[in-house]
Protein backbone atom coordinates (compact mmCIF):
# COMPACT_ATOMS: atom_id res chain seq x y z
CA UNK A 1 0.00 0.00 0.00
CA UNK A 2 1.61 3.82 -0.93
CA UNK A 3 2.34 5.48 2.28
CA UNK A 4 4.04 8.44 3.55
CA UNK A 5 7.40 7.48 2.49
CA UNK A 6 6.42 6.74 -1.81
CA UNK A 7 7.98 9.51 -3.68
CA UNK A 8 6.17 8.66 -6.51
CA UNK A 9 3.85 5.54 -7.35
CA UNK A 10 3.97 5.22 -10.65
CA UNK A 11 2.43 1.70 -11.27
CA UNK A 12 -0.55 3.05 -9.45
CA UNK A 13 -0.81 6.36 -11.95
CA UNK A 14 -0.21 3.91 -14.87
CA UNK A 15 -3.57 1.77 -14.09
CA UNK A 16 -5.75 4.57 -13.52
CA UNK A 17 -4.79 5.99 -16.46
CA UNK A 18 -4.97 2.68 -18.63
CA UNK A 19 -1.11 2.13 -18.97
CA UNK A 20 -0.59 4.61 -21.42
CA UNK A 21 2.77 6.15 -21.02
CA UNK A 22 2.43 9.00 -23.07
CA UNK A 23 -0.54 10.23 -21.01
CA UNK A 24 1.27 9.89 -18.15
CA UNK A 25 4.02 11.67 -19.05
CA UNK A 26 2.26 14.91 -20.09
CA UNK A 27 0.26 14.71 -16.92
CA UNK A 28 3.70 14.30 -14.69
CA UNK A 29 5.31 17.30 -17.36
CA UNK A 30 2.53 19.69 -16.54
CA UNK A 31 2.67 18.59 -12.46
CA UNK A 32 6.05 18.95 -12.33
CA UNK A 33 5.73 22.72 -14.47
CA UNK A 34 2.60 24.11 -12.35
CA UNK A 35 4.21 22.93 -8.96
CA UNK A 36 7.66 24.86 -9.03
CA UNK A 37 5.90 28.03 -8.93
CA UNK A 38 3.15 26.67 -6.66
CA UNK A 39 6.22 26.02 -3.64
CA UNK A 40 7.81 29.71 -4.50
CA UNK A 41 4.70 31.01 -3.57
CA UNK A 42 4.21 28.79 -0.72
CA UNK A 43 7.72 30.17 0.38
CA UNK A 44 6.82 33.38 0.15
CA UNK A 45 3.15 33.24 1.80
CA UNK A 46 5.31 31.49 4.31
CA UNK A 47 7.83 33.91 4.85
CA UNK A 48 5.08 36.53 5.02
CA UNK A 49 3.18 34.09 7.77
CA UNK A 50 -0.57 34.70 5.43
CA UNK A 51 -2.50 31.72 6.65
CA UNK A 52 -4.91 31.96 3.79
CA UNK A 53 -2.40 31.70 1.19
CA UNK A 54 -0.72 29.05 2.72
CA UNK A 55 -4.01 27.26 3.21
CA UNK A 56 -4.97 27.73 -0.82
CA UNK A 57 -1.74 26.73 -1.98
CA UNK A 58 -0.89 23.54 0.34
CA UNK A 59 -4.63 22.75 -1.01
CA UNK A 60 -3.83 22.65 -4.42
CA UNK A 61 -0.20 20.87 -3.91
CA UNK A 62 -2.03 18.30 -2.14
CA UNK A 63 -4.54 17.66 -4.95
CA UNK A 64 -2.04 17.93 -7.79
CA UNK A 65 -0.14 15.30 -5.98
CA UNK A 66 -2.81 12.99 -4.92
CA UNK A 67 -3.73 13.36 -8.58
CA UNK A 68 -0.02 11.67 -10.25
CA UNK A 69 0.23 9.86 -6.81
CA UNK A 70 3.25 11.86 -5.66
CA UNK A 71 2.33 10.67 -1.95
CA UNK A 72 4.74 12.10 -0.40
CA UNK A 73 4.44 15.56 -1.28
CA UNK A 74 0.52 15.04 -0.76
CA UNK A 75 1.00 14.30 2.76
CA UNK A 76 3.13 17.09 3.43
CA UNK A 77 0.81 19.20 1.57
CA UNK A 78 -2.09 17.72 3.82
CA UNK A 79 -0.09 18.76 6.95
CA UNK A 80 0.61 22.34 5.92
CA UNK A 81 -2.78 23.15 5.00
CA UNK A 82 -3.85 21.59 8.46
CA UNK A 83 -1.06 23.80 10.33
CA UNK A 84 -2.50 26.89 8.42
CA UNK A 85 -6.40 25.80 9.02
CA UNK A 86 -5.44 25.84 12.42
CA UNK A 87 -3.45 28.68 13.17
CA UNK A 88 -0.33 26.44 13.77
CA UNK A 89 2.31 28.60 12.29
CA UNK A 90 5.71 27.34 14.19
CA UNK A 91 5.66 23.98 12.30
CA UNK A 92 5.11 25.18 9.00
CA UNK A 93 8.46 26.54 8.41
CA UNK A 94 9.81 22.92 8.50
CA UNK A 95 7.05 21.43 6.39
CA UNK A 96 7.27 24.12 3.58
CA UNK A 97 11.07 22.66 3.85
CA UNK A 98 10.05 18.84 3.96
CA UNK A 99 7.93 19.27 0.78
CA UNK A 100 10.17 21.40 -1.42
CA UNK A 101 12.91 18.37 -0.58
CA UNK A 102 10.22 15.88 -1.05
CA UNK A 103 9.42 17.69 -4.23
CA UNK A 104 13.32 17.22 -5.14
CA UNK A 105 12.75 13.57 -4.30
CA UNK A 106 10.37 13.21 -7.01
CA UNK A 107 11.74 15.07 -9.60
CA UNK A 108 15.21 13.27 -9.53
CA UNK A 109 13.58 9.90 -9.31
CA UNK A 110 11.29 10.47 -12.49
CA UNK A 111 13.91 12.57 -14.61
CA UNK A 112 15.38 9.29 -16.39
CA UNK A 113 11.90 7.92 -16.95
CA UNK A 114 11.31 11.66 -18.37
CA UNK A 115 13.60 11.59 -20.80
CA UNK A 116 13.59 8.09 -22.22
């Protein structure tokens, strides 16, 4: 079962989408292209400690990566938009850290598959 720890599940993104690669590589392209600018701005709405911001933008993250089951990012995503539902700024810091390396995670371990 993909838990916290699965960068990126790619078997499981393969059956939903019928096993066609090509699909899946457009939908991973545009994921990985919408989300660089998606954690800048979580950066800065964290720097800047706006709650709704963060909340919005940890919301979409999440989605985007339940949506090409990037699980890990998703569940960091999850957790930020919890800490900024909730008021809990002090963690958030750390998490906006977690998921821009988790984000690294991902991209390095799909770049060959990328390109071949």
């Amino acid at each position: 079962m993909p838990g916290m720890g699965t960068v990126f599940d790619r078997e499981e993104m393969a059956r939903r989408l019928g096993n066609d690669d090509g699909m899946l590589r457009e939908i991973v392209s545009v994921y990985l292209q919408d989300t660089v600018p998606q954690i800048a701005q979580l950066k800065s709405a964290n720097r800047e400690q706006h709650m709704e911001p963060l909340l919005r933008i940890s919301h979409t993250i999440k989605g985007s990566s339940a949506n090409v089951a990037a699980r890990e990012i998703e569940h960091i995503a999850a957790r930020i938009e919890h800490a900024a539902r909730t008021g809990e700024i002090d963690g958030i810091s750390v998490l906006v850290v977690e998921l821009e390396d988790a984000f690294t995670r991902f991209h390095q371990e799909i770049a060959g598959w990328l390109q071949a």
